[in-house]
Protein backbone atom coordinates (compact mmCIF):
# COMPACT_ATOMS: atom_id res chain seq x y z
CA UNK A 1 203.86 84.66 78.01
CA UNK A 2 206.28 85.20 80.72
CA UNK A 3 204.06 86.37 83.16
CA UNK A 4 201.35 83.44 82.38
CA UNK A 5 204.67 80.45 83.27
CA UNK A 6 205.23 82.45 86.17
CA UNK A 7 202.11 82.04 87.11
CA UNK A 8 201.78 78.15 86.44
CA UNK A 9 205.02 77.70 88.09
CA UNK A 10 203.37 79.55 91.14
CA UNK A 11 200.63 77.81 90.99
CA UNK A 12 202.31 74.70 90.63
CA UNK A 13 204.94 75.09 93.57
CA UNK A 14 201.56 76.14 96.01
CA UNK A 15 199.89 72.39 94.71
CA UNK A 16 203.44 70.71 95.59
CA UNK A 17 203.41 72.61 99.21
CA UNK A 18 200.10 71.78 99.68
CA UNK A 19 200.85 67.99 99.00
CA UNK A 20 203.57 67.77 101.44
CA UNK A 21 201.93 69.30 104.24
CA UNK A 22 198.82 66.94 103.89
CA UNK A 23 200.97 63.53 103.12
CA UNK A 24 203.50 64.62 106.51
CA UNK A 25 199.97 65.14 108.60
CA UNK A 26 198.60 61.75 107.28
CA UNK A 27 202.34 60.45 108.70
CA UNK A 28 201.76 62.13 111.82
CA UNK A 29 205.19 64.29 110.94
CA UNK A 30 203.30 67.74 110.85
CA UNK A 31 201.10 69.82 113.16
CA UNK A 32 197.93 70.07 111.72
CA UNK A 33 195.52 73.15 112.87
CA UNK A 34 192.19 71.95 114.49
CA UNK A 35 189.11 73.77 113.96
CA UNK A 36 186.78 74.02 116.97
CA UNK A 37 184.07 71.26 118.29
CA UNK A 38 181.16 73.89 117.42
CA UNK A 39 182.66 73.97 113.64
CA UNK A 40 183.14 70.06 113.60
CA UNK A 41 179.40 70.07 114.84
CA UNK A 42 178.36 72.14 111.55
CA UNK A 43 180.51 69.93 108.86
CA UNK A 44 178.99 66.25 110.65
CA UNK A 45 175.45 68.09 110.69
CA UNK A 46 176.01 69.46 107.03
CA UNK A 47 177.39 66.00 105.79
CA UNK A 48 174.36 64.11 107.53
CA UNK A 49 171.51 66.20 105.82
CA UNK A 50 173.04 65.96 102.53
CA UNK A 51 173.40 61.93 102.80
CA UNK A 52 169.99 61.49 103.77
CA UNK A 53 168.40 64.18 101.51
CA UNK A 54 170.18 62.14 98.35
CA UNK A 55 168.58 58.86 100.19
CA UNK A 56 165.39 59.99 100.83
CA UNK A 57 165.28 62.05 97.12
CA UNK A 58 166.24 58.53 95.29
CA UNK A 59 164.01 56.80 97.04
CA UNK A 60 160.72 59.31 96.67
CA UNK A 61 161.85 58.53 93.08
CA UNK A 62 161.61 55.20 93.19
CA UNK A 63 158.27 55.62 94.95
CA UNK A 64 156.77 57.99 92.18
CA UNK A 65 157.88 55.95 89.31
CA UNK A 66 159.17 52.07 89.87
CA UNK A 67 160.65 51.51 86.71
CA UNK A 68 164.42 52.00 86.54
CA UNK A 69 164.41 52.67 82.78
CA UNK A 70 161.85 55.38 82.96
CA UNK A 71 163.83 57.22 85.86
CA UNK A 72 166.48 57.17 83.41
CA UNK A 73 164.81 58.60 80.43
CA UNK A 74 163.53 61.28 82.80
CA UNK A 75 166.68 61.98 83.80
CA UNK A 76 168.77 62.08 80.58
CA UNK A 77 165.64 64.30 79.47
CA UNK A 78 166.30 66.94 82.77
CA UNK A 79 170.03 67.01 82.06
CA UNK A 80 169.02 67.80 78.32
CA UNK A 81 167.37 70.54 79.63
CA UNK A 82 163.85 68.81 77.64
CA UNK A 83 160.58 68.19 78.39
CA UNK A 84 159.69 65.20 79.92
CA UNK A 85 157.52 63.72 77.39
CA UNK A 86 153.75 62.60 79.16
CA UNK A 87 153.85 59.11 79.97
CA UNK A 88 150.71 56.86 80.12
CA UNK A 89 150.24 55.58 83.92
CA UNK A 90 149.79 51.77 84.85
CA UNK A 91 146.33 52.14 86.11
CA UNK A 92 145.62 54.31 82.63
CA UNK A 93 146.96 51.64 80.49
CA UNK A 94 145.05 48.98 82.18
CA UNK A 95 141.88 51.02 81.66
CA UNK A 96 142.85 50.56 78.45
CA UNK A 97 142.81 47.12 78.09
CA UNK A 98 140.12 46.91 79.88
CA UNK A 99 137.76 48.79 77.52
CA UNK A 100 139.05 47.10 74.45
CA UNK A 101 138.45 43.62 75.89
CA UNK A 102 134.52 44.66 76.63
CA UNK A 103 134.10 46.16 73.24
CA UNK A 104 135.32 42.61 71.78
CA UNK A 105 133.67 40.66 74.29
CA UNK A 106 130.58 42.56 74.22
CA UNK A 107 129.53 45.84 76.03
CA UNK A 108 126.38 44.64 77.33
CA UNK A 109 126.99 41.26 78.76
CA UNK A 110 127.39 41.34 82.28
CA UNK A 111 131.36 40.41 82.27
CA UNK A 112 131.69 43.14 79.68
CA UNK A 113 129.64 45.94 81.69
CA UNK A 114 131.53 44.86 84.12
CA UNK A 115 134.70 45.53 82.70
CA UNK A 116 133.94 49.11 81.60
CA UNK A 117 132.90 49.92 84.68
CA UNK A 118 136.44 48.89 86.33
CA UNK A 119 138.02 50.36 82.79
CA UNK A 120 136.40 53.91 84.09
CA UNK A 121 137.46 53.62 88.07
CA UNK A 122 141.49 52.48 87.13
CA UNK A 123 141.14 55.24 84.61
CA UNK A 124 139.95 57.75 87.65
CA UNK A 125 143.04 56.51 89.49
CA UNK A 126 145.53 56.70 86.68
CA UNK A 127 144.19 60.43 86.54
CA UNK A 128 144.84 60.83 90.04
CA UNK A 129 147.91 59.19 89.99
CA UNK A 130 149.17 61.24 87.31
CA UNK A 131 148.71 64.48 89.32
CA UNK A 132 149.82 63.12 92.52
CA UNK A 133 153.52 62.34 90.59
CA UNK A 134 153.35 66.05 89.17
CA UNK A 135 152.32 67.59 92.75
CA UNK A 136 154.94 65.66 94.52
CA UNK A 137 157.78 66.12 91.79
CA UNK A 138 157.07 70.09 92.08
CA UNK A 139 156.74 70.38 95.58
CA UNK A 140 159.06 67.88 96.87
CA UNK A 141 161.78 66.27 94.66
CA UNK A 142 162.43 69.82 93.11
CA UNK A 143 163.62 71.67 96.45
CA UNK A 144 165.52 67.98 97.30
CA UNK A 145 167.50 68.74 93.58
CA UNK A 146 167.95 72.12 94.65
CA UNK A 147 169.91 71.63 97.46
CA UNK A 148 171.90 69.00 96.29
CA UNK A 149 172.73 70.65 93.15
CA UNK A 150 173.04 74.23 93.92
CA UNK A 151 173.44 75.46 97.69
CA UNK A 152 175.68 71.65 99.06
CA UNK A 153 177.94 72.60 95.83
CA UNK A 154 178.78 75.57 97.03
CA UNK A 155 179.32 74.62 100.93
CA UNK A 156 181.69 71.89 98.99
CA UNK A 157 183.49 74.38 97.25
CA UNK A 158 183.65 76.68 100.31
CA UNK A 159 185.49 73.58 102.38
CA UNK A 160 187.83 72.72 99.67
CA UNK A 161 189.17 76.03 99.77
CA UNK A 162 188.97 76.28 103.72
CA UNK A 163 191.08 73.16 103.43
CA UNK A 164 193.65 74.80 101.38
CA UNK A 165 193.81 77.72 103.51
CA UNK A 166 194.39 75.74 106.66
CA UNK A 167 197.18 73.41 104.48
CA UNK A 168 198.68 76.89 103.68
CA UNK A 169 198.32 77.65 107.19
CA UNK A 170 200.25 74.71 108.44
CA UNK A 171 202.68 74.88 105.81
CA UNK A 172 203.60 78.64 106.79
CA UNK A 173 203.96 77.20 110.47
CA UNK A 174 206.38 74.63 109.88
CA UNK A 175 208.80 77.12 107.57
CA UNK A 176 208.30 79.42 110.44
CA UNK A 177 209.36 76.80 113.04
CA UNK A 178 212.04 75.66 110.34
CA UNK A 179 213.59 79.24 110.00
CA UNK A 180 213.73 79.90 113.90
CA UNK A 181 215.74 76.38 114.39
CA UNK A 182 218.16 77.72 111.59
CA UNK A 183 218.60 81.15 113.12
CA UNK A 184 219.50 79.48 116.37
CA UNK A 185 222.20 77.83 114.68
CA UNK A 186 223.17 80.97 112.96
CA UNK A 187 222.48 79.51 109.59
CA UNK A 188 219.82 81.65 108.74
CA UNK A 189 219.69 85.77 108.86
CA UNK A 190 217.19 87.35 110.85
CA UNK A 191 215.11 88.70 107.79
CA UNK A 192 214.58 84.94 106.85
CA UNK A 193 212.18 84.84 110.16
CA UNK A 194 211.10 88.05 109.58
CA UNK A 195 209.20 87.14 105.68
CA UNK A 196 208.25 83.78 107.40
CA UNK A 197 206.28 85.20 110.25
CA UNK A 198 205.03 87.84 107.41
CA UNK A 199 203.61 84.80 105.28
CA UNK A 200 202.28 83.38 108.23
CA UNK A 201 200.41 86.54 109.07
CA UNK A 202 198.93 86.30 105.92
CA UNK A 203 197.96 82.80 105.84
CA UNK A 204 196.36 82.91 109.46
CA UNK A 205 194.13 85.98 107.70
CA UNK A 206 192.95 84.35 104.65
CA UNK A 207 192.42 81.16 106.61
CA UNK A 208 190.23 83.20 109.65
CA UNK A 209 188.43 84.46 106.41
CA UNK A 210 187.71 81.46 104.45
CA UNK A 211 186.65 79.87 108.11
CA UNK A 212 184.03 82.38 108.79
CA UNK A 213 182.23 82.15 105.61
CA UNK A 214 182.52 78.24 105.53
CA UNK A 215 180.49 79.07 108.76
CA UNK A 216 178.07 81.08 107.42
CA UNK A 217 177.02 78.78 105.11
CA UNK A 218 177.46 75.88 107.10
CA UNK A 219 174.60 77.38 110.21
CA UNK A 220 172.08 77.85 106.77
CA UNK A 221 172.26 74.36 106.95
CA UNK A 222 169.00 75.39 109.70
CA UNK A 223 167.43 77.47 107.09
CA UNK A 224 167.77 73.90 104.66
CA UNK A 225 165.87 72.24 107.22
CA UNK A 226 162.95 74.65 107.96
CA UNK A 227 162.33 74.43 104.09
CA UNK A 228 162.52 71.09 103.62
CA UNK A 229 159.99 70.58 106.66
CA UNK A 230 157.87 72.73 104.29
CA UNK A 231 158.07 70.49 101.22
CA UNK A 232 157.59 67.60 103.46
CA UNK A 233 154.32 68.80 105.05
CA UNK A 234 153.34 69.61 101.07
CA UNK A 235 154.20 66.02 99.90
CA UNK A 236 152.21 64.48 103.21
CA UNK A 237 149.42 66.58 102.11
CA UNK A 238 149.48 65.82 98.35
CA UNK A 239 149.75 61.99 99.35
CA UNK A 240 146.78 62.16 101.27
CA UNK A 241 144.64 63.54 98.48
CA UNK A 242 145.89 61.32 96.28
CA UNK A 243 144.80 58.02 98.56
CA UNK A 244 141.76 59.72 98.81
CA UNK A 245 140.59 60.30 95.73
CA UNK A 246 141.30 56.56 95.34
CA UNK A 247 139.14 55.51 98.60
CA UNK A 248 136.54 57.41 97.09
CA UNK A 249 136.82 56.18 93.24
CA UNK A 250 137.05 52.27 94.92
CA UNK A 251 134.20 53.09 97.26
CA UNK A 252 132.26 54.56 93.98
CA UNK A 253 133.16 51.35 91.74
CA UNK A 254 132.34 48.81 94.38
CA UNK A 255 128.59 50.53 95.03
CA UNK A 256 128.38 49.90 91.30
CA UNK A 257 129.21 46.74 91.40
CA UNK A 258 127.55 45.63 94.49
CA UNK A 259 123.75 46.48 92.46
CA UNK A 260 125.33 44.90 89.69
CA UNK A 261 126.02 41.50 91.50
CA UNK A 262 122.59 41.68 93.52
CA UNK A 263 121.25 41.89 89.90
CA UNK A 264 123.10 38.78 88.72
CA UNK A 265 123.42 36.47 92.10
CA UNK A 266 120.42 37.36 93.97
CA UNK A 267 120.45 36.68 98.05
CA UNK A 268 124.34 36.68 97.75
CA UNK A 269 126.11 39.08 99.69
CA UNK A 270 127.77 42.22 98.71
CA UNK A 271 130.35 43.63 100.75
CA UNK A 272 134.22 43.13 101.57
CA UNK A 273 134.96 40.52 103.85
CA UNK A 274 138.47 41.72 104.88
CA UNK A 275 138.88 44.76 107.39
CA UNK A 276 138.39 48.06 105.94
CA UNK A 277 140.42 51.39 107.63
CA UNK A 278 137.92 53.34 109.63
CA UNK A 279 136.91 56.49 107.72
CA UNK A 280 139.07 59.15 107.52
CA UNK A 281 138.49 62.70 107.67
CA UNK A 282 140.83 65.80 107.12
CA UNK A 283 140.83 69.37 108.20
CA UNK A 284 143.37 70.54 105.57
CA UNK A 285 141.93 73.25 103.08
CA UNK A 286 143.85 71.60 100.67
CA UNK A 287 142.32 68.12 101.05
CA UNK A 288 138.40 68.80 102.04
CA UNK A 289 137.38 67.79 98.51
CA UNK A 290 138.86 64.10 98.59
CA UNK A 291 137.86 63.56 102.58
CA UNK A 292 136.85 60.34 102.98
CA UNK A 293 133.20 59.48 103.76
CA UNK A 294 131.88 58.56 107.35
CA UNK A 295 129.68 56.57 105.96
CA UNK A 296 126.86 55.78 103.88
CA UNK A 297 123.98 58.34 103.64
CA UNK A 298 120.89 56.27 103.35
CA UNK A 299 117.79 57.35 104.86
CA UNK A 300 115.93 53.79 104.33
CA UNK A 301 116.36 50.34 103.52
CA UNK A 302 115.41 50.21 99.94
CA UNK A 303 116.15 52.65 96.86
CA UNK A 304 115.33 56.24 97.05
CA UNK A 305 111.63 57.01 96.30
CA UNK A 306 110.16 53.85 97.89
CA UNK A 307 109.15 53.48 101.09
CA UNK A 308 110.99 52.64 104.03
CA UNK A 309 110.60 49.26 105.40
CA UNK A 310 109.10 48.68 108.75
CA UNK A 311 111.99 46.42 110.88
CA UNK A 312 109.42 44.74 113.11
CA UNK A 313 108.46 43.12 109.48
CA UNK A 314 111.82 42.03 108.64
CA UNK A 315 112.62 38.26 108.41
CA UNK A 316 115.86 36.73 107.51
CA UNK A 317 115.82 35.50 103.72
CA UNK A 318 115.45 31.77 103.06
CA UNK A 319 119.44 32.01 101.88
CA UNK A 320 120.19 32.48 105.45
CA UNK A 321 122.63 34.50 107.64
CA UNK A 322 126.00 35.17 108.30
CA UNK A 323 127.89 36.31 111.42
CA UNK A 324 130.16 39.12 111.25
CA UNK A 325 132.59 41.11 113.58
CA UNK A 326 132.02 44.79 114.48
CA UNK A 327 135.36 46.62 113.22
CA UNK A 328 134.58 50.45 115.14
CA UNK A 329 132.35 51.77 117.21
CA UNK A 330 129.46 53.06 115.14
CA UNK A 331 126.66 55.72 116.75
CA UNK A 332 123.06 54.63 115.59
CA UNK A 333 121.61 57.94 113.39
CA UNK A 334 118.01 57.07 113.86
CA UNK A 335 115.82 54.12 115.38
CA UNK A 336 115.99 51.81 111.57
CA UNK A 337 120.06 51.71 112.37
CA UNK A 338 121.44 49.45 114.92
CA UNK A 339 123.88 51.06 117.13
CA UNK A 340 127.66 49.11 116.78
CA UNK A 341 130.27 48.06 119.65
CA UNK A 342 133.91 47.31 118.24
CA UNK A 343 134.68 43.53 118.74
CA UNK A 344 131.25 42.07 119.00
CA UNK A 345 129.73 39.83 117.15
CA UNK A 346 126.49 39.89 115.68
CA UNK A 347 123.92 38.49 112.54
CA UNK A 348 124.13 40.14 109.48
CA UNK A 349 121.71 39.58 106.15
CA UNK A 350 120.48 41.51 102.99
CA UNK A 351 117.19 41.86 101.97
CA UNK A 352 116.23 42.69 97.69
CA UNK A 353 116.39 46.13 96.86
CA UNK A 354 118.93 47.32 99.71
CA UNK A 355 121.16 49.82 99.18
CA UNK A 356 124.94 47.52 99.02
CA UNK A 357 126.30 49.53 101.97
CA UNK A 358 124.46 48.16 104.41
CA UNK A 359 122.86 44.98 105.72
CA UNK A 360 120.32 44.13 108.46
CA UNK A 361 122.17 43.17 111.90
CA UNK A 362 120.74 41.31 114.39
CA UNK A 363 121.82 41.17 118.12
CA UNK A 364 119.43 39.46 120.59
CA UNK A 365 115.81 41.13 120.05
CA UNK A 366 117.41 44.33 118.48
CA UNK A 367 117.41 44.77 114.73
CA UNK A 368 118.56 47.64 112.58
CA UNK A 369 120.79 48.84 109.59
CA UNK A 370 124.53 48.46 109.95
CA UNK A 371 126.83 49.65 107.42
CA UNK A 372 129.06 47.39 105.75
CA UNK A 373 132.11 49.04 106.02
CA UNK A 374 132.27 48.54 109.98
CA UNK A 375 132.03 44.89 109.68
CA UNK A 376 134.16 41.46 108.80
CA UNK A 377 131.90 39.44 107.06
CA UNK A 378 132.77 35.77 108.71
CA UNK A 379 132.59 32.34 106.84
């Protein structure tokens, strides 16, 4: 019992030292040890990557799932140590819908075929969705936590106690300075300077101590960033599939609905009329089943198995043309395609039985297949 209140009372008289020394520094009434530019350079660089890695890991969050409430389920259900119970995406729940309102509105009208065939696509991209969040949560937000909650707690703790050191430091300075001033006025006997400069010895130890592993774990802050570079290359890739897999389930939905639209609105159009990206390509192992198609692979101008229309035979359709603008560059495959100049205009129509990624284009006497992707359709 006795030793445990001598202990407290230790403990209680180091707090109260502590205290004094930092409120006389804030007053300007006590010298106050500096530590070097190249360690002030470590603590700014430490503080900066751990303020942005909490900004950039809330808002990934926000980015992988919007709704507030559901970031806070997840979260209770992490601290809980729990599962995070599956949760049914947007697209997924609109695919839903979707399918319930053809089966009631009838499967095999054309407003209700249609509807299970965009019930099937949003259901694709819910899917895809779905493992993009899981991907990105795993390879991302899960070294972001890591930091944040294990390695920046312990550089915090590490600088709360270099912080007392140096305060014990200080302290030891000032009763050293104190005790000299007293012997000079003979106040004071000479083993009074003596224990001082002894507990200052000690103090300037454990503070040199304390300050070298602070450092230590201060210049892993490098380490920190190689890995997070890592997890950030793994995200880019992940998000790149992901938008993929939905170019290519849109691109898959709209062929479907292109013959489906020829079928109801003959001599209409079928096509986007707003700019389309380019197609993209990637090299990454990771990513070469969702690259994005160059283009359409059609070898002639109607349906497989029928032959290939001869273009000198061609005639607009009595529904007319339309003028559209070249997007990119495209490279003629064969002579039935019409070689493309970005920024040009030329005369586009479709003819029954086309494939919906393409149209016949027209520019002075030269005639050929043009894919519809490469083009804005004008009014």
């Amino acid at each position: 019992m006795d030793f445990n209140m001598k202990k407290l009372a230790s403990d209680a008289g180091i707090f109260f030292t502590r205290a004094v020394q930092f409120t006389e520094e804030k007053f300007g009434q006590a010298e106050k040890t500096e530590l070097d530019a190249n360690f002030e350079n470590l603590l700014a660089r430490a503080d900066s990557t751990k303020n942005w890695t909490e900004k950039i890991l809330r808002q990934t969050e926000v980015l992988l799932q919007p709704n507030p409430s559901a970031r806070v389920e997840e979260f209770l259900y992490e601290k809980l140590d729990r599962k995070v119970p599956s949760r049914v995406t947007n697209g997924e729940l609109l695919a839903q819908y979707m399918a319930e309102a053809a089966s009631e509105l009838g499967p095999t009208t054309p407003y209700g075929k249609t509807l299970v065939k965009v019930a099937e696509a949003e259901k694709r991209l819910g899917a895809a969705e779905r493992d993009f969040i899981h991907t990105a949560s795993i390879n991302f937000l899960t070294p972001l936590r890591n930091f944040l909650e294990g390695d920046w707690k312990t550089i915090s703790k590490e600088r709360r106690l270099l912080q007392n050191r140096r305060l014990d430091l200080d302290a030891c300075k000032a009763r050293l300075k104190k005790a000299k001033a007293a012997e000079a006025k003979a106040t004071l006997w000479n083993d009074e300077v003596d224990k001082a400069e002894q507990e200052l010895r000690v103090a300037q130890t454990e503070f040199d101590r304390q300050a070298e592993v602070t450092r230590l774990l201060l210049e892993g802050i490098s380490s920190t960033h190689v890995n997070h570079l890592r997890c950030l290359h793994e995200f880019v890739e992940s998000q790149t599939t992901y938008y993929a897999q939905c170019y290519r389930h849109m691109l898959d939905l709209q062929k479907q609905l292109g013959s489906s639209q020829g079928a109801i609105f003959p001599g209409t159009f079928v096509g986007t009329t707003e700019p389309t990206s380019p197609p993209l390509s990637s090299t990454s192992p990771t990513t070469t089943a969702a690259t994005m198609p160059v283009g359409p692979s059609v070898a002639g101008l109607g349906p497989p198995g029928e032959a290939a229309l001869c273009l000198e035979e061609v005639a607009p359709p009595a529904s007319g043309t339309r003028k559209a603008r070249v997007l990119y560059d495209y490279e003629a495959a064969d002579s039935s395609e019409l070689a493309l100049l970005a920024d040009e205009l030329i005369t586009v129509y479709s003819l029954p039985g086309m494939d919906p990624d393409w149209l016949i284009g027209e520019r002075g006497n030269k005639k050929g297949k043009v894919p519809v992707t490469y083009l804005e359709l004008l009014s």
